[in-house]
PDB file of N, CA and C in Angstrom:
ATOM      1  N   UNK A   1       0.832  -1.189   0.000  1.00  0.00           N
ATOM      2  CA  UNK A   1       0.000   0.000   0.000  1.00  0.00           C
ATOM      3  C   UNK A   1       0.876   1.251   0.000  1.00  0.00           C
ATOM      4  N   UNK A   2       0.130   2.369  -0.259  1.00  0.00           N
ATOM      5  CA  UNK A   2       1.014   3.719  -0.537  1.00  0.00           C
ATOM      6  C   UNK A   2       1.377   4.086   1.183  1.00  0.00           C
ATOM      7  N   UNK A   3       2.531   4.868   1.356  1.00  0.00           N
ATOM      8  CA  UNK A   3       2.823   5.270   2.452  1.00  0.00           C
ATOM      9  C   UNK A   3       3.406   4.430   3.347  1.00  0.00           C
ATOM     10  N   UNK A   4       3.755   3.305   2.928  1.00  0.00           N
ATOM     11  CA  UNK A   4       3.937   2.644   4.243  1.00  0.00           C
ATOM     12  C   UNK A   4       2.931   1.684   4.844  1.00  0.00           C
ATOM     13  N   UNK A   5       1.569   2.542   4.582  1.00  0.00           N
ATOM     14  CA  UNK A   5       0.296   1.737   5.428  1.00  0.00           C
ATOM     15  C   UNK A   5       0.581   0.698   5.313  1.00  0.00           C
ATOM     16  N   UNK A   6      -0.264  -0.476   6.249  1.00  0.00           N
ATOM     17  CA  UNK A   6      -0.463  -1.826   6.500  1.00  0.00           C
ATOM     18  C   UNK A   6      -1.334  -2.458   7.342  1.00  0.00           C
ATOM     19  N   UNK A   7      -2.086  -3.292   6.812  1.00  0.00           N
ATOM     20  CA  UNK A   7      -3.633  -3.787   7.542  1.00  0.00           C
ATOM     21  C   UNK A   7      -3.281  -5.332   7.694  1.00  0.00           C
ATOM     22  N   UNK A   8      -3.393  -5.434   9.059  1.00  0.00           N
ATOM     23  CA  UNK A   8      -2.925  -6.426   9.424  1.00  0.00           C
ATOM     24  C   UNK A   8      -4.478  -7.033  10.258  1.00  0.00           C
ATOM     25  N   UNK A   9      -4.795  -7.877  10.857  1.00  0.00           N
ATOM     26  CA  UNK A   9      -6.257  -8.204  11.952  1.00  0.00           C
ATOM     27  C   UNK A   9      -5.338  -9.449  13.031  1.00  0.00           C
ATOM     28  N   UNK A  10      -5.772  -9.027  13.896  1.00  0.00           N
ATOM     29  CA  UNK A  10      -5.717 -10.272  15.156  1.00  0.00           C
ATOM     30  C   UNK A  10      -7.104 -11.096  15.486  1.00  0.00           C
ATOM     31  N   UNK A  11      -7.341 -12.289  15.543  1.00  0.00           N
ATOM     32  CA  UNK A  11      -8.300 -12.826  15.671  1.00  0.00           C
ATOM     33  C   UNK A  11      -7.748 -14.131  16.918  1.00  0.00           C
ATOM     34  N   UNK A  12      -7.560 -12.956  18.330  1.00  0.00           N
ATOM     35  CA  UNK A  12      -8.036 -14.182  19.626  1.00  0.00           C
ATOM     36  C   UNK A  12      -9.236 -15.048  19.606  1.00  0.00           C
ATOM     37  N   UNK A  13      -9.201 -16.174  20.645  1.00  0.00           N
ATOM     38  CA  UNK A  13     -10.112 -17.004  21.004  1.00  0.00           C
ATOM     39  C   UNK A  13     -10.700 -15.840  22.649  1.00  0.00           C
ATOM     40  N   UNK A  14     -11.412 -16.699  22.811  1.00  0.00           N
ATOM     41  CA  UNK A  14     -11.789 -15.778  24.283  1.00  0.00           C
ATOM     42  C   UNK A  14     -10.452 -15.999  25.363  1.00  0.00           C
ATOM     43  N   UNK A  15     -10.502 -14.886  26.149  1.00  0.00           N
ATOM     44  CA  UNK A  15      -9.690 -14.821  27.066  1.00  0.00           C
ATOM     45  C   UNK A  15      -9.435 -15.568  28.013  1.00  0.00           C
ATOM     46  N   UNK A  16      -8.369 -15.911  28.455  1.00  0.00           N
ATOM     47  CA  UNK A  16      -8.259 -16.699  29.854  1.00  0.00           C
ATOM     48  C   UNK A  16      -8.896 -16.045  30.866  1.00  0.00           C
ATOM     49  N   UNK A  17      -8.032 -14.240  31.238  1.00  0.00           N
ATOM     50  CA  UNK A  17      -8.859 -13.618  32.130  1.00  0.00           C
ATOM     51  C   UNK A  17      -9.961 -13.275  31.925  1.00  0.00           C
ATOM     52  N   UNK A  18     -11.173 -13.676  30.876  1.00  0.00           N
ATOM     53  CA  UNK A  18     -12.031 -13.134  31.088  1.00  0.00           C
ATOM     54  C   UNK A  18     -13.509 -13.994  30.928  1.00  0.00           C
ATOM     55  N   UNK A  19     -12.517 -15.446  31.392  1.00  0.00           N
ATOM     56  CA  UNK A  19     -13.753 -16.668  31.101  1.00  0.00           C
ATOM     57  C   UNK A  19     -14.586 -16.711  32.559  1.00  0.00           C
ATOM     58  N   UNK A  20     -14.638 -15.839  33.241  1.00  0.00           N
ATOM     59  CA  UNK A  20     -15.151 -16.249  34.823  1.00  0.00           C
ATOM     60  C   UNK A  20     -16.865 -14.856  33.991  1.00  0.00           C
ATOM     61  N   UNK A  21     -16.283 -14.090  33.224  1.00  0.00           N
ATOM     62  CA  UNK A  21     -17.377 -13.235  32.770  1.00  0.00           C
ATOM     63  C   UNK A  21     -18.329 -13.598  31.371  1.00  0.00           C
ATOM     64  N   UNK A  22     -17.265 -14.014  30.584  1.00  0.00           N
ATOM     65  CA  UNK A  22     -17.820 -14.394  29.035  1.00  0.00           C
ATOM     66  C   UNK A  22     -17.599 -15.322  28.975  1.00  0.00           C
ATOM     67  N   UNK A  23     -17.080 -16.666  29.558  1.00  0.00           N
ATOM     68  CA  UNK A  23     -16.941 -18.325  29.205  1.00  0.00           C
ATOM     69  C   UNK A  23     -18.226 -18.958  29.119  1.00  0.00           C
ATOM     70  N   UNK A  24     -19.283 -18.355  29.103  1.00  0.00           N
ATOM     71  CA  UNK A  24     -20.669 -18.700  28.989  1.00  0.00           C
ATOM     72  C   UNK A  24     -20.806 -18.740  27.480  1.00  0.00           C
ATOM     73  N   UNK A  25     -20.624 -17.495  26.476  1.00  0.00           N
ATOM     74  CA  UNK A  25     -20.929 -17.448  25.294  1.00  0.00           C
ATOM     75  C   UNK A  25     -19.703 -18.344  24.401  1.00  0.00           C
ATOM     76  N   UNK A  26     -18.669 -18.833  25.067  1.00  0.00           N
ATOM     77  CA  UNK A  26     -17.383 -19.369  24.066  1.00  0.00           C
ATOM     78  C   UNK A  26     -17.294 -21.005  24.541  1.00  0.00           C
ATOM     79  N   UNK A  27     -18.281 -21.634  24.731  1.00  0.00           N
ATOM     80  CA  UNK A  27     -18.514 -22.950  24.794  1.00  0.00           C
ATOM     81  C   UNK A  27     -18.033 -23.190  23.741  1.00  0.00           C
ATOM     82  N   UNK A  28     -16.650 -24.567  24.333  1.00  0.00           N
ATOM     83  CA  UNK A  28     -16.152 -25.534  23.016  1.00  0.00           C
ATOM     84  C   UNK A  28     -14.850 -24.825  22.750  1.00  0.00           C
ATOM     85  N   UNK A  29     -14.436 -23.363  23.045  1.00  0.00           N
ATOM     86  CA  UNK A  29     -13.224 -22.385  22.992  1.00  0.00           C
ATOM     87  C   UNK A  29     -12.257 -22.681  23.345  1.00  0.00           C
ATOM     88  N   UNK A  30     -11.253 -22.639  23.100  1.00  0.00           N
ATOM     89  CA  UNK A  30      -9.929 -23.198  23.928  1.00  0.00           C
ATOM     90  C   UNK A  30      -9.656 -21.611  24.539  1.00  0.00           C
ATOM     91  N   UNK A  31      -9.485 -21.226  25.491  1.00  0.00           N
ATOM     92  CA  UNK A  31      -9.107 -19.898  26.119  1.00  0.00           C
ATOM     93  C   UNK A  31      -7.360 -19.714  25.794  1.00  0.00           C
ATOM     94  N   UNK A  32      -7.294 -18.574  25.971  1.00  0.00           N
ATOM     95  CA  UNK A  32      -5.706 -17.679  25.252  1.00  0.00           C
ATOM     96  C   UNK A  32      -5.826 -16.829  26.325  1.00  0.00           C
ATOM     97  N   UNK A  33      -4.094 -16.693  26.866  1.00  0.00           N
ATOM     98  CA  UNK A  33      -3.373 -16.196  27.936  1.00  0.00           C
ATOM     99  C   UNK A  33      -4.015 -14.813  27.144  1.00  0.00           C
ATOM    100  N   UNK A  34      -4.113 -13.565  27.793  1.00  0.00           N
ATOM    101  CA  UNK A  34      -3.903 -12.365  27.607  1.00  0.00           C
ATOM    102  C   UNK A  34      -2.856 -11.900  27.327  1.00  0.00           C
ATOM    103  N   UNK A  35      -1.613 -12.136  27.744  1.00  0.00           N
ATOM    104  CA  UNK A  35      -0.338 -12.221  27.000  1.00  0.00           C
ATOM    105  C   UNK A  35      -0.382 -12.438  25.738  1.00  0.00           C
ATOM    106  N   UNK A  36      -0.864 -13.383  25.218  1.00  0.00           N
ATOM    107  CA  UNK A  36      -0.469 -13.983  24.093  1.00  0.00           C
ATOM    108  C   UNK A  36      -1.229 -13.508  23.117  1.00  0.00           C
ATOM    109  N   UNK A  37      -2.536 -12.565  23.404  1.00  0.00           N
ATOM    110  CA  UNK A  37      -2.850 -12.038  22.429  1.00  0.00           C
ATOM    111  C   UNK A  37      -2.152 -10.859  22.057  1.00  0.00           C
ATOM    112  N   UNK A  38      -1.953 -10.130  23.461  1.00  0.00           N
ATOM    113  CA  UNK A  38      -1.234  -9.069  23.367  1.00  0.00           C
ATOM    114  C   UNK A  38       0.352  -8.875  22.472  1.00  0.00           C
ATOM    115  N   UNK A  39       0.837 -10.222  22.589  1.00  0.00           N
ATOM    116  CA  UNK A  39       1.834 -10.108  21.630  1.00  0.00           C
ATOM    117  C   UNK A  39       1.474 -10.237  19.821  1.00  0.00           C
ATOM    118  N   UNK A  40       0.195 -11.218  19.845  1.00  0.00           N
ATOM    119  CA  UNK A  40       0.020 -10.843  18.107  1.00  0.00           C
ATOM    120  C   UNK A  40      -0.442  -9.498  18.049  1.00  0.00           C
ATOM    121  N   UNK A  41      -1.208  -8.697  18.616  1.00  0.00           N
ATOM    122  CA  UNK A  41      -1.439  -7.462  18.197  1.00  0.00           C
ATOM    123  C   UNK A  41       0.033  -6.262  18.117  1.00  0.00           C
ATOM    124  N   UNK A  42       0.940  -6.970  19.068  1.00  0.00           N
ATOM    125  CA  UNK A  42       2.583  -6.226  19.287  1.00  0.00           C
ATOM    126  C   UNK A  42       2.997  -6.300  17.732  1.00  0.00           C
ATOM    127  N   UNK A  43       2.557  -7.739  16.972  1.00  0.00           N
ATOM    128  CA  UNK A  43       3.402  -8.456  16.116  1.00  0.00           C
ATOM    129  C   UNK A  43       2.364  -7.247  15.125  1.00  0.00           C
ATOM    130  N   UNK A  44       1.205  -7.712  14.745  1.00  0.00           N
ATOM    131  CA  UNK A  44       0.482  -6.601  13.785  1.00  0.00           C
ATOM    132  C   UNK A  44       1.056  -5.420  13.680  1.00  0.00           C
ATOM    133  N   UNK A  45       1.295  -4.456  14.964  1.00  0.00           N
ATOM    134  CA  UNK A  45       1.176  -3.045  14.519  1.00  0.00           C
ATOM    135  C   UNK A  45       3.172  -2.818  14.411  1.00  0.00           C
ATOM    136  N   UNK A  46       3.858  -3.245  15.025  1.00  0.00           N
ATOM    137  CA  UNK A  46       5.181  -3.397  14.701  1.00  0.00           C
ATOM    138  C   UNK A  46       5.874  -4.118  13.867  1.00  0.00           C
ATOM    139  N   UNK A  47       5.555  -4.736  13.426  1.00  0.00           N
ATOM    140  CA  UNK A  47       6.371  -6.114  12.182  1.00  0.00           C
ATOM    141  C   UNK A  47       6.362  -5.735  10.905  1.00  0.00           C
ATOM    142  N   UNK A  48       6.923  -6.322  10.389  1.00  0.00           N
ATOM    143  CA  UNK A  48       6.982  -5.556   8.860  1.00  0.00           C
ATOM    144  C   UNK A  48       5.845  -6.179   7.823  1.00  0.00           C
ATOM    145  N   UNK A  49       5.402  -7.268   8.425  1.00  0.00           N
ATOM    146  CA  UNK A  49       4.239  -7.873   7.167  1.00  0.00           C
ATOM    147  C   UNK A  49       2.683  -6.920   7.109  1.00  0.00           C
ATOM    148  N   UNK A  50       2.365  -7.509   5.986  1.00  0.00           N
ATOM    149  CA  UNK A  50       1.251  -6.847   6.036  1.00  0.00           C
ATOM    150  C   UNK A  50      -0.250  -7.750   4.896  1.00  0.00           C
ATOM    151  N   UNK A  51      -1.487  -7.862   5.314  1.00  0.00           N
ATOM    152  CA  UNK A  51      -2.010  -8.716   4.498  1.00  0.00           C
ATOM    153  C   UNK A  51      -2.385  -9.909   5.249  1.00  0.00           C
ATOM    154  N   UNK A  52      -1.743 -10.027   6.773  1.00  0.00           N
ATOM    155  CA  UNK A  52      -1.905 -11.250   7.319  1.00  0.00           C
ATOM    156  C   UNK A  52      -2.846 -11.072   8.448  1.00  0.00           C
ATOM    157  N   UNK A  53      -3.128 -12.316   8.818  1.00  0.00           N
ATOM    158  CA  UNK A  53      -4.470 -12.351   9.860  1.00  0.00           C
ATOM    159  C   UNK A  53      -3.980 -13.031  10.754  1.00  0.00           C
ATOM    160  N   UNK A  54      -3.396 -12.884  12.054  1.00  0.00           N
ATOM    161  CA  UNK A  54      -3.088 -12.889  13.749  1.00  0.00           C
ATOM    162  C   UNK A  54      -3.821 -14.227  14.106  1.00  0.00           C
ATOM    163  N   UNK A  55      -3.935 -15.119  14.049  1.00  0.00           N
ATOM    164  CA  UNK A  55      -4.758 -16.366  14.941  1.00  0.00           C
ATOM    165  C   UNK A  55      -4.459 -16.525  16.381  1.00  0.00           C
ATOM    166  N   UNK A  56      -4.874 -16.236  17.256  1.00  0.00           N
ATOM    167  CA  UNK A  56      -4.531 -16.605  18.321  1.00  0.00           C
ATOM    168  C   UNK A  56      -5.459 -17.492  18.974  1.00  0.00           C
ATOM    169  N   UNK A  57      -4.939 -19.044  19.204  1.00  0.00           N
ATOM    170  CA  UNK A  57      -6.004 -19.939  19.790  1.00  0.00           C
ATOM    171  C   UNK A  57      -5.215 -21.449  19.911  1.00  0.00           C
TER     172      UNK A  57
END
């Protein structure tokens, strides 16, 4: 893309910390450290790729 831009998406599973609130709606989910999402979104907005989609699960 012009400028530099780059569109990248993160797509976590539900949260570890936040299955005591939403583990009701993510039946069947494997839960993801909060860490670990936090680093694909580190990886999205800092990394040099671009075009790719973040899986975290």
């Amino acid at each position: 893309l012009q400028n530099g831009v780059r569109i990248n998406t993160v797509s976590p599973n539900v949260l570890v910390e936040s299955l005591e609130k939403y583990g009701s709606f993510f039946k069947g989910f494997n839960a993801v450290p909060a860490a670990k999402a936090a680093n694909a979104y580190l990886k999205s907005v800092e990394g040099a790729q671009t075009g790719q989609v973040y899986r975290v699960y």
